[in-house]
PDB file of N, CA and C in Angstrom:
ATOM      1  N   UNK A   1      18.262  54.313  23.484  1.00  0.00           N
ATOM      2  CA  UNK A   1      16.931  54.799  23.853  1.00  0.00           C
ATOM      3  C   UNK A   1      15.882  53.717  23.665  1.00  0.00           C
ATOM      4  N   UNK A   2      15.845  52.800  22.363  1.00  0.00           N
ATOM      5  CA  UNK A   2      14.856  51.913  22.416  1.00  0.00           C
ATOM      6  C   UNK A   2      15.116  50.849  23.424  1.00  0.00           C
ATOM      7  N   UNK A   3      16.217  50.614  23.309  1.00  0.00           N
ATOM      8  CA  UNK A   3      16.955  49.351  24.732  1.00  0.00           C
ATOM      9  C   UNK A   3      16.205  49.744  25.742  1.00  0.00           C
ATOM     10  N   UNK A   4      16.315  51.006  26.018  1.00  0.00           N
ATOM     11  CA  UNK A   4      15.887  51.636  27.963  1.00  0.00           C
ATOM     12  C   UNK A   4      14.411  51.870  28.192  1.00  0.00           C
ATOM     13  N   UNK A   5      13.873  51.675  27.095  1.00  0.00           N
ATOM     14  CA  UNK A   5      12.275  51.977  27.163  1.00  0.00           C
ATOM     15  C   UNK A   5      11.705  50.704  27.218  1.00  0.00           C
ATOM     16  N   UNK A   6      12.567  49.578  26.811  1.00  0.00           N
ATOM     17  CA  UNK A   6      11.952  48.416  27.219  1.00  0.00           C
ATOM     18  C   UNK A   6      12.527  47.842  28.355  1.00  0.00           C
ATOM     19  N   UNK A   7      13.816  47.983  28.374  1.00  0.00           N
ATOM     20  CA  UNK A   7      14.462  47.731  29.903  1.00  0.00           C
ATOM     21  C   UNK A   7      13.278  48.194  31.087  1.00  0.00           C
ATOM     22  N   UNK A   8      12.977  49.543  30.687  1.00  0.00           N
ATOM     23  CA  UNK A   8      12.394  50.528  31.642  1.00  0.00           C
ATOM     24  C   UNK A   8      10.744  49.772  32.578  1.00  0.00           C
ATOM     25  N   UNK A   9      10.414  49.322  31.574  1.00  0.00           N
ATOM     26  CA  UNK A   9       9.019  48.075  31.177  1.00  0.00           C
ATOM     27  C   UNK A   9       8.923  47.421  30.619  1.00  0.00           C
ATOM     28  N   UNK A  10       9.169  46.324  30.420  1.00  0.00           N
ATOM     29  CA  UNK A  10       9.088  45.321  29.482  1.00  0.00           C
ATOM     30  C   UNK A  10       7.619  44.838  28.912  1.00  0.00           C
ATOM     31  N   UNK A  11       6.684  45.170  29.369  1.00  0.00           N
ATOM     32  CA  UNK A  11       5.471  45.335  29.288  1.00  0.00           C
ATOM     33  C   UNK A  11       5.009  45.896  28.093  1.00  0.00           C
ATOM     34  N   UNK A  12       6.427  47.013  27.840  1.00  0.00           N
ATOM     35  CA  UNK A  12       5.707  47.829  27.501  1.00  0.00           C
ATOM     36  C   UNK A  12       5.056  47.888  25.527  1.00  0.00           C
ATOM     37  N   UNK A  13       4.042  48.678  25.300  1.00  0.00           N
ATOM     38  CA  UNK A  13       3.200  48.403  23.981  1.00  0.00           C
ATOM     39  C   UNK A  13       3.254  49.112  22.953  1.00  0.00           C
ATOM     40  N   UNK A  14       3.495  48.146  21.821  1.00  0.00           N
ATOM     41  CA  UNK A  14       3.723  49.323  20.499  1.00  0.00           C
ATOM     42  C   UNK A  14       3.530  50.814  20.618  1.00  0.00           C
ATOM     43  N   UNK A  15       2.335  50.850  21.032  1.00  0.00           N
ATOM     44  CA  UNK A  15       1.340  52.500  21.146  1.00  0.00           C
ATOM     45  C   UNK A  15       2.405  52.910  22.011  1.00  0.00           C
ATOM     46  N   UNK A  16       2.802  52.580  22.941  1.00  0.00           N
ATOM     47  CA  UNK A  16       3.823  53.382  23.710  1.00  0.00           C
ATOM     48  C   UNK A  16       4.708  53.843  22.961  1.00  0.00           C
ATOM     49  N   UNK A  17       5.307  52.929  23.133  1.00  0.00           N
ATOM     50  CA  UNK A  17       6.900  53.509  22.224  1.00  0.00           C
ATOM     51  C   UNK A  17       6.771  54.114  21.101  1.00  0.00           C
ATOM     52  N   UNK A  18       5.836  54.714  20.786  1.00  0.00           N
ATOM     53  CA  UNK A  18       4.767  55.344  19.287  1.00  0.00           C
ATOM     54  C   UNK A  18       5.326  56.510  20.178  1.00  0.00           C
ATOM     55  N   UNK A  19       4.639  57.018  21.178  1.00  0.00           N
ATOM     56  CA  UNK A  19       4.638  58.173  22.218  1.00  0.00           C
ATOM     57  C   UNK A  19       5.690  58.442  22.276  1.00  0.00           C
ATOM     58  N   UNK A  20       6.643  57.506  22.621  1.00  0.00           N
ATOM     59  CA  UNK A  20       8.016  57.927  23.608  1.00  0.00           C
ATOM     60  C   UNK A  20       8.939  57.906  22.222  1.00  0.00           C
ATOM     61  N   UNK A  21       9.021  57.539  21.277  1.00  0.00           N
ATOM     62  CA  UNK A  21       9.956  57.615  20.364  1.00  0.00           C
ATOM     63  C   UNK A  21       9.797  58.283  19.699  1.00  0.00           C
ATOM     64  N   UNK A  22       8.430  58.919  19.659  1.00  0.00           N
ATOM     65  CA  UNK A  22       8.000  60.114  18.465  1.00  0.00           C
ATOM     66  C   UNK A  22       8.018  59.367  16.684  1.00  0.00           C
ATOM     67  N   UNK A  23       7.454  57.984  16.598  1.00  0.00           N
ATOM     68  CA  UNK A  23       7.906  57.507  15.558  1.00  0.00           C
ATOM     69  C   UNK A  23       6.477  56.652  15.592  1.00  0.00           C
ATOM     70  N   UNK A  24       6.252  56.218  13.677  1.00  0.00           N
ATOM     71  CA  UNK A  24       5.264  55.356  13.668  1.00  0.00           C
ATOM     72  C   UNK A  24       4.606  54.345  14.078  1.00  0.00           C
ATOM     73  N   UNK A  25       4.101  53.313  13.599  1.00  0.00           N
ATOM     74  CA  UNK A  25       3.450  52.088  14.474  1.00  0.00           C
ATOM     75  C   UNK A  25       4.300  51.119  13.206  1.00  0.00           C
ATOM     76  N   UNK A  26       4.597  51.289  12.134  1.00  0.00           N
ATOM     77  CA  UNK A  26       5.337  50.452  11.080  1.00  0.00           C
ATOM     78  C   UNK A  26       6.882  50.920  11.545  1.00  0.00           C
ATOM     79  N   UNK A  27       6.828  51.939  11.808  1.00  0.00           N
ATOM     80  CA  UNK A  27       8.437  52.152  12.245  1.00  0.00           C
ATOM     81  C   UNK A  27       9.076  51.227  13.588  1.00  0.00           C
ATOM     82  N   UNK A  28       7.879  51.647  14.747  1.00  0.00           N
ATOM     83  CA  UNK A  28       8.531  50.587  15.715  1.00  0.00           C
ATOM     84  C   UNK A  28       8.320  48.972  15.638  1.00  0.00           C
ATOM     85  N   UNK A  29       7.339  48.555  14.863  1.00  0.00           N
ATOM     86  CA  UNK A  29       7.484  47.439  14.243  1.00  0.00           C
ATOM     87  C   UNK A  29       8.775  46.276  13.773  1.00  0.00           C
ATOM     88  N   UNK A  30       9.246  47.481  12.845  1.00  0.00           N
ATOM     89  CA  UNK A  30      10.512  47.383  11.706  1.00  0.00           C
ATOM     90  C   UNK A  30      12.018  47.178  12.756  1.00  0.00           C
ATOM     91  N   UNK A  31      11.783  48.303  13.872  1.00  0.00           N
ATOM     92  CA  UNK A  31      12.686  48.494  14.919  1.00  0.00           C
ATOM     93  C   UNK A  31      13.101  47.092  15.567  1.00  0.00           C
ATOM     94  N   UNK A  32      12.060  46.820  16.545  1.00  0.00           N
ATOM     95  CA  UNK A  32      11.968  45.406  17.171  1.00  0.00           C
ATOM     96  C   UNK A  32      12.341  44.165  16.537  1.00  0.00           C
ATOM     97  N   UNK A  33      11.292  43.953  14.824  1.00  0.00           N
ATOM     98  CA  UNK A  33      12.027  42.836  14.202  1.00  0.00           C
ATOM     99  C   UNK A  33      13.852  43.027  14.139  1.00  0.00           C
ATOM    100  N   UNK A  34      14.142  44.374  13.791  1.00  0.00           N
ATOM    101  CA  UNK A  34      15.240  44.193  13.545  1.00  0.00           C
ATOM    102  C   UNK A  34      16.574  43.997  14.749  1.00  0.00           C
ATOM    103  N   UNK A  35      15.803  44.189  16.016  1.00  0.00           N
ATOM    104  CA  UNK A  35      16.304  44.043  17.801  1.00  0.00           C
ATOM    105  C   UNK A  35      16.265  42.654  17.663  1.00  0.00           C
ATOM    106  N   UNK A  36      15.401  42.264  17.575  1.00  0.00           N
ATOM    107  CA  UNK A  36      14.890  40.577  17.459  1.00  0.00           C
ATOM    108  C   UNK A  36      15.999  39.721  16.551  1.00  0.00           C
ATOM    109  N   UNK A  37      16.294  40.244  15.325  1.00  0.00           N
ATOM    110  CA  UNK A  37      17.076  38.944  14.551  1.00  0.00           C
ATOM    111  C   UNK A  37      18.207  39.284  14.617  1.00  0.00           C
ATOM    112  N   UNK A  38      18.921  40.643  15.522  1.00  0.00           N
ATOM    113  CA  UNK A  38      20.332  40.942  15.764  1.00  0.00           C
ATOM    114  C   UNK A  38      20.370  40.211  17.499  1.00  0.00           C
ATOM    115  N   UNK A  39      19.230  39.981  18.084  1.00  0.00           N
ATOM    116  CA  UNK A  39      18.938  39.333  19.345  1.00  0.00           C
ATOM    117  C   UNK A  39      19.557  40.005  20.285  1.00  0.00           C
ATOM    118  N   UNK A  40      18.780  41.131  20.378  1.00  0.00           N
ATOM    119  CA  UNK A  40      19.405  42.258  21.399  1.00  0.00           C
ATOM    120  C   UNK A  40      17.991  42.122  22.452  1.00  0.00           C
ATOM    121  N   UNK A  41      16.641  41.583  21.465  1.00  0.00           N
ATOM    122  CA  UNK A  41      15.963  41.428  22.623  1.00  0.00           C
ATOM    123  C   UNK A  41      14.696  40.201  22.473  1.00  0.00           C
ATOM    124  N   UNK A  42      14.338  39.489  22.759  1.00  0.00           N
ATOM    125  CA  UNK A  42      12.822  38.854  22.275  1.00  0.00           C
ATOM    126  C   UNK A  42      11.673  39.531  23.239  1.00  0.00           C
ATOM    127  N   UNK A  43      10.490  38.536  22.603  1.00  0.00           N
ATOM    128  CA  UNK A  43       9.160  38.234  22.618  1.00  0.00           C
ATOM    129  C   UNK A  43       9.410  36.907  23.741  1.00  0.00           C
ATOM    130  N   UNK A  44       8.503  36.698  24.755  1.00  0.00           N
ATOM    131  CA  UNK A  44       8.407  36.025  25.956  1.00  0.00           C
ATOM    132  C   UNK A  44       6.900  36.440  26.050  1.00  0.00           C
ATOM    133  N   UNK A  45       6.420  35.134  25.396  1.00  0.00           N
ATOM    134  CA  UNK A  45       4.940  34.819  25.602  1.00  0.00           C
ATOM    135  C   UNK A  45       4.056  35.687  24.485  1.00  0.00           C
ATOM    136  N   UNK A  46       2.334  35.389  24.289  1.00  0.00           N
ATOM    137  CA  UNK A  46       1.747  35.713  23.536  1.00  0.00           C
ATOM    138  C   UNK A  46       1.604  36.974  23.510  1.00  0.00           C
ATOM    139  N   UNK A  47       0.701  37.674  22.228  1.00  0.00           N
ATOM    140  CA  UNK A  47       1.414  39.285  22.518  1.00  0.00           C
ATOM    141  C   UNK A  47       0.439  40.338  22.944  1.00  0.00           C
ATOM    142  N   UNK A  48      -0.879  39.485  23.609  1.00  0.00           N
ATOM    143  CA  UNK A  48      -1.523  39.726  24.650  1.00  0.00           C
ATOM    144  C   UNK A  48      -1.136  39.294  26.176  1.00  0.00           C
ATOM    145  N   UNK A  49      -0.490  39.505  26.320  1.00  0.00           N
ATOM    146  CA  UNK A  49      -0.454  39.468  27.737  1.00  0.00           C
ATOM    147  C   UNK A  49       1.547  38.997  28.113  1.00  0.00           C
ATOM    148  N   UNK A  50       1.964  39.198  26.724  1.00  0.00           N
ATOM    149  CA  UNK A  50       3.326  38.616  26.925  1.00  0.00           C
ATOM    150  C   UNK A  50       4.391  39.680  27.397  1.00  0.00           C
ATOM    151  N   UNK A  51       5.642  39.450  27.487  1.00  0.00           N
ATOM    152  CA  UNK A  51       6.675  40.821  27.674  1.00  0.00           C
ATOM    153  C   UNK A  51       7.894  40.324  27.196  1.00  0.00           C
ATOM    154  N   UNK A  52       8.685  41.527  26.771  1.00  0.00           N
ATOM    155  CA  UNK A  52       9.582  41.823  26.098  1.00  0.00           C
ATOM    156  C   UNK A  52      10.899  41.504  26.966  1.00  0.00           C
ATOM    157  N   UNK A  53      12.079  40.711  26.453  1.00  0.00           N
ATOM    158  CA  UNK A  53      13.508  40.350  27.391  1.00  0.00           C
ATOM    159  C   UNK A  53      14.689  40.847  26.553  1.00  0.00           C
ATOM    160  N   UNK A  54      15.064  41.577  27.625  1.00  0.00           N
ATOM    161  CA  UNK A  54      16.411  42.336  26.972  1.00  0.00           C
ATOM    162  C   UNK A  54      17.497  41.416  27.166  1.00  0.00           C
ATOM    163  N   UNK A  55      18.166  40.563  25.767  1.00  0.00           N
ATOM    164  CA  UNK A  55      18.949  39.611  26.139  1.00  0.00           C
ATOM    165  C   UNK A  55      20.527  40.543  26.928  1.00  0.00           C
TER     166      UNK A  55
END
């Protein structure tokens, strides 16, 4: 589910996935770092205006 919501948009913004996961703003935080150093996905560009790559 977190994979497909960024697959879905890569765009897409904390506050979102707040919505769609039914979960905190420290929770999806915690989520991502932990997507990030198992490298299931990065950060591609600044985090104004950057987007998310599902390796």
């Amino acid at each position: 589910m977190k994979i497909q919501a960024i697959e879905d948009n890569n765009m897409v913004t904390i506050a979102h996935l707040e919505s769609t996961l039914g979960v905190g703003h420290t929770t999806i935080k915690k989520i991502l770092r932990e997507m990030q150093n198992e490298q299931y996905v990065r950060r591609v560009g600044p985090d104004k205006g950057g987007h998310w790559e599902v390796l």
